[in-house]
C-alpha atoms as a PDB file:
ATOM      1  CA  UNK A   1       0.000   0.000   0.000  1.00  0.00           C
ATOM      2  CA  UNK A   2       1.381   3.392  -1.112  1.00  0.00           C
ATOM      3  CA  UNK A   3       1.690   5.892   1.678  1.00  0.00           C
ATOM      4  CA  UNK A   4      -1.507   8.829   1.189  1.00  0.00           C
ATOM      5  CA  UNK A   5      -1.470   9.779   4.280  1.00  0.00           C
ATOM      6  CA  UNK A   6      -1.959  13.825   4.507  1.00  0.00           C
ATOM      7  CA  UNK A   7       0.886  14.581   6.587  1.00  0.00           C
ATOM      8  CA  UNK A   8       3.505  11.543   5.583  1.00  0.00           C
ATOM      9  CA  UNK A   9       6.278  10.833   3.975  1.00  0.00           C
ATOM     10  CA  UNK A  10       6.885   7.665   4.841  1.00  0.00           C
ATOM     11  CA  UNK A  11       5.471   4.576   7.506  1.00  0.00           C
ATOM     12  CA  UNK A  12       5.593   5.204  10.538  1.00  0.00           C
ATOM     13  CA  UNK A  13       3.760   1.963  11.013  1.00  0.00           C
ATOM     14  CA  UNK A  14       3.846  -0.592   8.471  1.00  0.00           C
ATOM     15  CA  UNK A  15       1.697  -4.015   9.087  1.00  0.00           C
ATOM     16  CA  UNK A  16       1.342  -6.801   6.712  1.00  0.00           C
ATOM     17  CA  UNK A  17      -0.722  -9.874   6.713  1.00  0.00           C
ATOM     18  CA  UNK A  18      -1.135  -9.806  10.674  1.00  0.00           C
ATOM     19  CA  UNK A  19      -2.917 -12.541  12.340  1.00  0.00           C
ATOM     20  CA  UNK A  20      -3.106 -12.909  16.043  1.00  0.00           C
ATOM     21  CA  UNK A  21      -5.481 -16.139  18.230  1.00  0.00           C
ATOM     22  CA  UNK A  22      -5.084 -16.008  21.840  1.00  0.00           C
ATOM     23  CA  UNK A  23      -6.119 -18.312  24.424  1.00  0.00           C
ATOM     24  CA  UNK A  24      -5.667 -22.147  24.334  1.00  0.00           C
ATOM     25  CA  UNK A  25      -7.381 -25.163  22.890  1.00  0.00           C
ATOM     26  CA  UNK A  26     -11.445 -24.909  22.055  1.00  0.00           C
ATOM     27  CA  UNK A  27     -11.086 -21.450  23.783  1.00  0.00           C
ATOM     28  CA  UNK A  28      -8.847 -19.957  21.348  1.00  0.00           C
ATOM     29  CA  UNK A  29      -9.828 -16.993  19.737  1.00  0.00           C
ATOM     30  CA  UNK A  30      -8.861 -15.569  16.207  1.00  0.00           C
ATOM     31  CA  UNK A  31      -8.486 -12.212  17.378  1.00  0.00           C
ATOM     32  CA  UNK A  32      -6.512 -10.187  14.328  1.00  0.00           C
ATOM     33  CA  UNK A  33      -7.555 -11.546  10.859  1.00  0.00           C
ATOM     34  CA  UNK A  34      -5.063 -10.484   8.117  1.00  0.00           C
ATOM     35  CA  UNK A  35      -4.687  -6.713   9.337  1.00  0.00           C
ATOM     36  CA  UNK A  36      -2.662  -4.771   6.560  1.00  0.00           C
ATOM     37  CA  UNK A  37      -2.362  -1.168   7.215  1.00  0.00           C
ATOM     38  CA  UNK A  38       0.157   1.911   6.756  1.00  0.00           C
ATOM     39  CA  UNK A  39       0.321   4.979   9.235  1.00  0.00           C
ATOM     40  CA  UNK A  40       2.406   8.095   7.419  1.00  0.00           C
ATOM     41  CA  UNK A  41       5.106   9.931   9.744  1.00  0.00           C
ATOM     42  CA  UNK A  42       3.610  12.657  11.624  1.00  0.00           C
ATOM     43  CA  UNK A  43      -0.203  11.452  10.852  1.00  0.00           C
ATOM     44  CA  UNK A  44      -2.845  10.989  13.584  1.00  0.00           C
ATOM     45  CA  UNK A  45      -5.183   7.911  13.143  1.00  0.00           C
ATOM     46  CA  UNK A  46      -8.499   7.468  15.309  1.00  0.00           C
ATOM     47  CA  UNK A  47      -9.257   3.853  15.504  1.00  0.00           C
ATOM     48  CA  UNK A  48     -12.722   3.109  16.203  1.00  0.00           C
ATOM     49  CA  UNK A  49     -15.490  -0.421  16.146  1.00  0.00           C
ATOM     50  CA  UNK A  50     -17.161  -1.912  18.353  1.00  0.00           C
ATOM     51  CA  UNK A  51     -16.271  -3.570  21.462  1.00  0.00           C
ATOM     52  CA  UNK A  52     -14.403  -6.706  20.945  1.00  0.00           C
ATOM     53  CA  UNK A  53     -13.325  -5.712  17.166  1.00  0.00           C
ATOM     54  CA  UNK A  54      -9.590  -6.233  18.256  1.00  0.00           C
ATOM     55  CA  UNK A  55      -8.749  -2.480  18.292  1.00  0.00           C
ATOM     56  CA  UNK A  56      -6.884  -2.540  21.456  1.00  0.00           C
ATOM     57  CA  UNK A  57      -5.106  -5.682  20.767  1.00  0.00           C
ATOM     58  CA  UNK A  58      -3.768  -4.217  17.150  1.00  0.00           C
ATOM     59  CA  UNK A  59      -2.496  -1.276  19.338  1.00  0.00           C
ATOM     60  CA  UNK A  60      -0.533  -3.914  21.792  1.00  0.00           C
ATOM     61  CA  UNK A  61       0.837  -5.029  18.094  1.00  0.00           C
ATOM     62  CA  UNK A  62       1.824  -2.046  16.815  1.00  0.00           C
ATOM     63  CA  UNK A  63       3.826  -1.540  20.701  1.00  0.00           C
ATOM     64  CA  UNK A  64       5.608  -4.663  20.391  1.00  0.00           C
ATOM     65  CA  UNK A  65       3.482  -5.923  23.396  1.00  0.00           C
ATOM     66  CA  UNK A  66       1.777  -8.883  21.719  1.00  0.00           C
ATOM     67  CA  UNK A  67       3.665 -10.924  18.774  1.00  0.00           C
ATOM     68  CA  UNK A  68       1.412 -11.951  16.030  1.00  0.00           C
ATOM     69  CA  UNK A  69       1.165 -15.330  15.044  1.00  0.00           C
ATOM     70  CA  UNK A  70       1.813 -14.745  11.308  1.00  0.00           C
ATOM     71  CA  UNK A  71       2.339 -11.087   9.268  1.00  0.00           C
ATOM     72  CA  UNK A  72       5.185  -8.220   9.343  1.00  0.00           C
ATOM     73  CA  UNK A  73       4.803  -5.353  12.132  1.00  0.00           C
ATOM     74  CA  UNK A  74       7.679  -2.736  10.942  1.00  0.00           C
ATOM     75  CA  UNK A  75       7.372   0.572  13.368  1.00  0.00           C
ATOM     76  CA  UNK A  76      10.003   3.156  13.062  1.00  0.00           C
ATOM     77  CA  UNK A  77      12.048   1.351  10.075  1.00  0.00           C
ATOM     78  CA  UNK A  78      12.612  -1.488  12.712  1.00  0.00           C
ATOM     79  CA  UNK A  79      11.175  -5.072  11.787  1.00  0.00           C
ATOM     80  CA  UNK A  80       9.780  -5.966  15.296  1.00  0.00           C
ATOM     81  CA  UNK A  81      10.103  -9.893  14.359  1.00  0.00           C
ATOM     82  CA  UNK A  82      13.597  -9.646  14.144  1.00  0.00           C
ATOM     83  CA  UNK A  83      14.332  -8.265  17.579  1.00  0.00           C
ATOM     84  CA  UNK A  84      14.587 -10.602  20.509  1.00  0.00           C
ATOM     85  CA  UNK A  85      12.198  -9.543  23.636  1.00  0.00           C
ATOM     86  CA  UNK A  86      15.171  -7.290  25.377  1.00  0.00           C
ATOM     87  CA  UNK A  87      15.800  -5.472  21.825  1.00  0.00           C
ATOM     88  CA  UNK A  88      12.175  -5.117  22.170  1.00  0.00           C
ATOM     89  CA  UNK A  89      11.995  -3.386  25.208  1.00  0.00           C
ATOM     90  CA  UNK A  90      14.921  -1.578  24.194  1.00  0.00           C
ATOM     91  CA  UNK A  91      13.128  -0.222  20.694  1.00  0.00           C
ATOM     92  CA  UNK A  92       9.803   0.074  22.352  1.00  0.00           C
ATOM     93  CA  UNK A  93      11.266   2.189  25.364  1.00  0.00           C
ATOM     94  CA  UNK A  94      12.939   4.797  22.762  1.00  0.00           C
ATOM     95  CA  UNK A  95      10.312   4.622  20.276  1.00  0.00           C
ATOM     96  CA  UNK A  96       6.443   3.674  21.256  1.00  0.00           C
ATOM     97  CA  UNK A  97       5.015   6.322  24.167  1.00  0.00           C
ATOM     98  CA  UNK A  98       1.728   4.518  25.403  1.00  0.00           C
ATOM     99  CA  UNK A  99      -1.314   6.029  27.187  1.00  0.00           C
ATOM    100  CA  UNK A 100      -4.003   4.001  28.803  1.00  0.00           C
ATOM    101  CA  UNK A 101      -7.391   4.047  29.766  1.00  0.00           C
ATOM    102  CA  UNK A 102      -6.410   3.277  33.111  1.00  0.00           C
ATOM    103  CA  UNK A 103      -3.309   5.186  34.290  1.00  0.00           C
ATOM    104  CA  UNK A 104      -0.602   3.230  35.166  1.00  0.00           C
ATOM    105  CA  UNK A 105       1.149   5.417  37.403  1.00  0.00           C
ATOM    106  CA  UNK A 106       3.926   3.705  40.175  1.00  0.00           C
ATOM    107  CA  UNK A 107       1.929   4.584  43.714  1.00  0.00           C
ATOM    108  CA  UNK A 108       5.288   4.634  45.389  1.00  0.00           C
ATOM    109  CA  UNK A 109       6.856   7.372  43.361  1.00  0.00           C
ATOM    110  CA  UNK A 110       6.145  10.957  42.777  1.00  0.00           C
ATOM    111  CA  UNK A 111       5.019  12.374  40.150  1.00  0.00           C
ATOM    112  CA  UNK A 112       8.339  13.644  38.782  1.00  0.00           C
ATOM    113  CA  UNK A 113       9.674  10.197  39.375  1.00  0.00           C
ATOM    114  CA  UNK A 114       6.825   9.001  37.455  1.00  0.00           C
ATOM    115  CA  UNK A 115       7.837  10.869  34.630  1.00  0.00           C
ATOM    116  CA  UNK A 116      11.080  10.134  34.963  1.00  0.00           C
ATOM    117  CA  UNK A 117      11.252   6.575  34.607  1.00  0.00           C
ATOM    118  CA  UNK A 118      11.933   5.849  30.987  1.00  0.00           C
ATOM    119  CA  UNK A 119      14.266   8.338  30.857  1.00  0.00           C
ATOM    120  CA  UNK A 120      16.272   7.000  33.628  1.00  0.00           C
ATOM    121  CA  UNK A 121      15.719   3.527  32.252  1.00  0.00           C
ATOM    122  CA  UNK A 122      16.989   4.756  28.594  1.00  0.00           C
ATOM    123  CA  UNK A 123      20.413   5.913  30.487  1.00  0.00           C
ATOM    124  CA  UNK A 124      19.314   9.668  30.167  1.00  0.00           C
ATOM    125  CA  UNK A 125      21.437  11.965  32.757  1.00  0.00           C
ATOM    126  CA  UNK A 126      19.368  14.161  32.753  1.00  0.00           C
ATOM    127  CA  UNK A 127      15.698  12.919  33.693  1.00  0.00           C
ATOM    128  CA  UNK A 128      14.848  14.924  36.156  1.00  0.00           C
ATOM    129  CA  UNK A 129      15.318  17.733  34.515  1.00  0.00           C
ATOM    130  CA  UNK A 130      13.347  16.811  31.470  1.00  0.00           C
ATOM    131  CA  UNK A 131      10.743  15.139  33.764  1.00  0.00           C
ATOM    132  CA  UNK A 132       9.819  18.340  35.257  1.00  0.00           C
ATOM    133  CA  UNK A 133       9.716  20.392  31.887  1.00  0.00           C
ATOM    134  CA  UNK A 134       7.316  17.048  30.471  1.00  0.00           C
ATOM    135  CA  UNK A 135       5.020  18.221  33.752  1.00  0.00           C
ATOM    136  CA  UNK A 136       5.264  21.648  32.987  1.00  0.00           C
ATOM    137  CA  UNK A 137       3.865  21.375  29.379  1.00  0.00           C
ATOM    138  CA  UNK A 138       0.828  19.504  30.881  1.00  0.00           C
ATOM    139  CA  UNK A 139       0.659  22.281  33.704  1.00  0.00           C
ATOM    140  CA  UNK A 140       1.601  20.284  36.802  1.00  0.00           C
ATOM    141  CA  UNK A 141       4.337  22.018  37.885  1.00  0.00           C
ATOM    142  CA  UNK A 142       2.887  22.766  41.340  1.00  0.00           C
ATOM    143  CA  UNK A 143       2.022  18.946  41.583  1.00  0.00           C
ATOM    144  CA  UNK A 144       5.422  17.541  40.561  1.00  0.00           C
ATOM    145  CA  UNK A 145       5.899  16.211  44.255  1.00  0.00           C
ATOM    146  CA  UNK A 146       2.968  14.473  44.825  1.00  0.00           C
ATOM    147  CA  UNK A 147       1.839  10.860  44.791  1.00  0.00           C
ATOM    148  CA  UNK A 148      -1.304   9.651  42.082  1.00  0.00           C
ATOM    149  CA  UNK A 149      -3.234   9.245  45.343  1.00  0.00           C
ATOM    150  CA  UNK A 150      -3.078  12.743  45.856  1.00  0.00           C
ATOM    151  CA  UNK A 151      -3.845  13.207  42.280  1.00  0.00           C
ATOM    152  CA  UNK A 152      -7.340  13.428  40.598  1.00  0.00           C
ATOM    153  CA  UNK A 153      -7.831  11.514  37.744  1.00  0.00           C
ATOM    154  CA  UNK A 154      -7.263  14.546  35.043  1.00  0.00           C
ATOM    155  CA  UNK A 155      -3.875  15.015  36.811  1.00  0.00           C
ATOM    156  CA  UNK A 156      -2.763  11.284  36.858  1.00  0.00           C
ATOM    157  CA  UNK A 157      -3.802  10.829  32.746  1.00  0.00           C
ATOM    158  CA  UNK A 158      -1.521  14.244  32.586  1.00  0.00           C
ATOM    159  CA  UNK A 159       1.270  12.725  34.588  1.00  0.00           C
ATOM    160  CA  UNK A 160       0.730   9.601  32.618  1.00  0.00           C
ATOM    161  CA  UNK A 161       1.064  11.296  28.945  1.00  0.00           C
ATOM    162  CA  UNK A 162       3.852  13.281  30.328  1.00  0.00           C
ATOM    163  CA  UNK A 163       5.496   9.592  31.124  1.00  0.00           C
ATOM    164  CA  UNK A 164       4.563   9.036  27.321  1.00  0.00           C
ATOM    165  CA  UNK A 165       5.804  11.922  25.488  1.00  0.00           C
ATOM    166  CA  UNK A 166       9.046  12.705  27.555  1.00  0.00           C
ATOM    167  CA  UNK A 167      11.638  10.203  25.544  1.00  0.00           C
ATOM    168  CA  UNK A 168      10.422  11.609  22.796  1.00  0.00           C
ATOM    169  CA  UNK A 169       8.527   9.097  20.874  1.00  0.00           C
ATOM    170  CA  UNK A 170       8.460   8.665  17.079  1.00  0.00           C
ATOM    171  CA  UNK A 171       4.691   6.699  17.988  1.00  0.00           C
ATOM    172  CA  UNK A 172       2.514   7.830  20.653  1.00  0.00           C
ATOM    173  CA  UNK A 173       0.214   4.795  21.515  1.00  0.00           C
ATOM    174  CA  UNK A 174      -3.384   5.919  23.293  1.00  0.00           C
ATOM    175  CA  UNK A 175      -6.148   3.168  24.437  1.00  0.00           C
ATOM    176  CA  UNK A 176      -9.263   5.061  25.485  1.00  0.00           C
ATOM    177  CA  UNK A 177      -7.509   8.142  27.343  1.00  0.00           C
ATOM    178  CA  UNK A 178     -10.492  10.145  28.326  1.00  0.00           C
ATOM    179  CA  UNK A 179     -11.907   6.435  29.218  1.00  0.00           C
ATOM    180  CA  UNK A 180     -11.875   7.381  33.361  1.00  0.00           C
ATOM    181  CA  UNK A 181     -12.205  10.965  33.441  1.00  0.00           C
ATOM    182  CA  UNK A 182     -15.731  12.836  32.888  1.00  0.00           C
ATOM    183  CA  UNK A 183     -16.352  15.208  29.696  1.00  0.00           C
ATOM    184  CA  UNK A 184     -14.491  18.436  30.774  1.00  0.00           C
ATOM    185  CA  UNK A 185     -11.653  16.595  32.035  1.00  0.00           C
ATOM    186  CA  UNK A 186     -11.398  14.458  29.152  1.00  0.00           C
ATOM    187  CA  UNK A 187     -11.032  17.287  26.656  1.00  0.00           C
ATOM    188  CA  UNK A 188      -8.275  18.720  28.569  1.00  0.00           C
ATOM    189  CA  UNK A 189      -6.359  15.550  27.906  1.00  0.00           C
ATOM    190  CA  UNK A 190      -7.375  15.282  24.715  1.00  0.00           C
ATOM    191  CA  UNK A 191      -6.178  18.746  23.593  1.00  0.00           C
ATOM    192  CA  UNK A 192      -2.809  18.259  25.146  1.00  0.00           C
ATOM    193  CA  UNK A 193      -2.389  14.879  23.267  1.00  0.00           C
ATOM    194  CA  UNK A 194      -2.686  16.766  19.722  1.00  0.00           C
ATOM    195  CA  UNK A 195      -0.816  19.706  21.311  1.00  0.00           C
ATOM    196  CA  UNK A 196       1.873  17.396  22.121  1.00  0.00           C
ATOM    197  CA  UNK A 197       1.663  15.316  18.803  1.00  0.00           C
ATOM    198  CA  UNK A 198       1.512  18.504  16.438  1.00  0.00           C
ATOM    199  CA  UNK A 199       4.261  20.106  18.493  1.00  0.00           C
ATOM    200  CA  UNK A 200       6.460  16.698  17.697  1.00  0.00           C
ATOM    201  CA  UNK A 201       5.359  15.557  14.500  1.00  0.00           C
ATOM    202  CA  UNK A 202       4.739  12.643  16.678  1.00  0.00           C
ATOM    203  CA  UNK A 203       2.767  10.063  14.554  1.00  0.00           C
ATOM    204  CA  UNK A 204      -0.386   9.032  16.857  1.00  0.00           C
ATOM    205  CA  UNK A 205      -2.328   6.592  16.729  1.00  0.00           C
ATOM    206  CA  UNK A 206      -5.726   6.477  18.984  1.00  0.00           C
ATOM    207  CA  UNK A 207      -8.571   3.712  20.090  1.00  0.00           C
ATOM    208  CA  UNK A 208     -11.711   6.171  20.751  1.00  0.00           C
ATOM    209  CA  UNK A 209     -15.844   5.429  21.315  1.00  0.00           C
ATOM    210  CA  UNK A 210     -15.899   9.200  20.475  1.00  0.00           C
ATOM    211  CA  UNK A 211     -16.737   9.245  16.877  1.00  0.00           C
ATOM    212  CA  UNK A 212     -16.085  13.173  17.396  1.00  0.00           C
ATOM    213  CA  UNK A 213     -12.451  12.911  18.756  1.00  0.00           C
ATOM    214  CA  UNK A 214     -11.849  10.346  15.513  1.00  0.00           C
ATOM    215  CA  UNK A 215     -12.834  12.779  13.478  1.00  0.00           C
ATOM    216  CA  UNK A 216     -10.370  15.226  14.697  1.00  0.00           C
ATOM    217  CA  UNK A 217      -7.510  12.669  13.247  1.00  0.00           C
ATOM    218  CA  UNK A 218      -6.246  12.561   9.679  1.00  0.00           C
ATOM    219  CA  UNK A 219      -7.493   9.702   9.036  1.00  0.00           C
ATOM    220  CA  UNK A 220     -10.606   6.906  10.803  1.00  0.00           C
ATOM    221  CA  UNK A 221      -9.982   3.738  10.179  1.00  0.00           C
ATOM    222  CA  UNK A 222     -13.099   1.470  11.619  1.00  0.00           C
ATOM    223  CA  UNK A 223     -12.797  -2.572  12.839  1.00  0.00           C
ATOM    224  CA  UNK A 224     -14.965  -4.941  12.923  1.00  0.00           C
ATOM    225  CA  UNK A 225     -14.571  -8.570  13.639  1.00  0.00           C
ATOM    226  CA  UNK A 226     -10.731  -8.735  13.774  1.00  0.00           C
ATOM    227  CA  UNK A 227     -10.263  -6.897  10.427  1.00  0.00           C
ATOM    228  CA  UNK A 228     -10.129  -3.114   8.936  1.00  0.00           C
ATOM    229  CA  UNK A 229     -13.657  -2.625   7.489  1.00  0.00           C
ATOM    230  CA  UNK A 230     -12.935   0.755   6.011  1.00  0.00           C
ATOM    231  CA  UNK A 231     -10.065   3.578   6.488  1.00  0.00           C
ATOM    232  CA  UNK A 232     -11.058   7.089   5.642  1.00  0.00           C
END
């Protein structure tokens, strides 16, 4: 498939007759049926189908979190198939920023140490530093000190795309975001996601219910039953 992707110039994400079953035995479950699909550099895609349709489980793919069973995941230039599971983390650590419905955030650690995680764990000497400007461009500043149970839930989906954004990322990764937090809230986050993805060129990719916050993509592309049904 040829790249026509307003704002590429290139894959970002390039997958190729991916097929992924999980479970065991008569419970297995073909979950990804022959996905094939190519995200330009820089473009935003809202993913969207019903429950079950295998959106969030393509996103795990296109993460390196899940291995498919048969097809070619290439993210970044890198062939994911050819890297061994600490590679993986490796890539995925420099490369891949995720954001989850649910946040994620370490209980034991501040905020800023939140944040500062990857960094650290990419060798950066400076994480701290970059921590706190990550938490100042999502306007917790004043909040860099405390723990996510001292956090509401807008704050600790800010801390947690902070986490994502800070190494970086050529791919920002986003599974329901505004999943937990109530409408106002939830278009906070959302408007710091594209801020953060225009400001980067950052290509993102993003699972949504919201037919409205699809639209505000590039590009929709809808699933249905394990496969793409239409991209548009």
């Amino acid at each position: 498939m040829n790249d026509t992707s307003p704002r590429g110039n290139g894959a970002a994400i390039a997958l190729s007759g991916v097929n992924l079953s999980l479970g065991r035995g008569a419970a297995r479950v073909h979950i990804l049926k022959d996905i094939g699909l190519n995200i330009g550099r820089g473009e935003a895609i809202g993913m969207v189908g019903p429950s079950g349709s295998g959106k969030s489980t393509l996103l795990m793919v296109m993460a390196g979190l899940e291995r498919p069973d048969t097809g070619s995941v290439t993210i970044a230039g890198e062939a994911l198939d050819a890297l061994g599971e600490d590679e993986l983390a490796r890539f995925r650590g420099r490369n891949v920023g995720i954001v989850f419905q649910s946040f994620h955030l370490i209980p034991t650690m501040t905020a800023l140490e939140n944040v500062a995680v990857p960094l650290e764990l990419a060798g950066a000497s400076d994480a701290h530093e970059r921590a706190a400007a990550e938490l100042a461009a999502v306007g917790l500043s004043d909040r860099a000190t405390h723990y996510p149970a001292e956090l509401s839930g807008g704050e600790q989906q800010r801390v947690a795309l902070a986490r994502a954004l800070a190494p970086n990322p050529a791919i920002l990764i986003a599974d329901e975001p505004t999943g937990n937090l109530d409408e106002a809230t939830g278009a906070e986050i959302v408007d710091l996601m594209f801020a953060g993805h225009d400001k980067r060129g950052t290509t993102l990719v993003l699972v949504t219910h919201d037919t409205g916050l699809a639209k505000r993509c590039d590009r929709v592309v809808r699933m249905r039953s394990g496969r793409i049904e239409t991209q548009s």
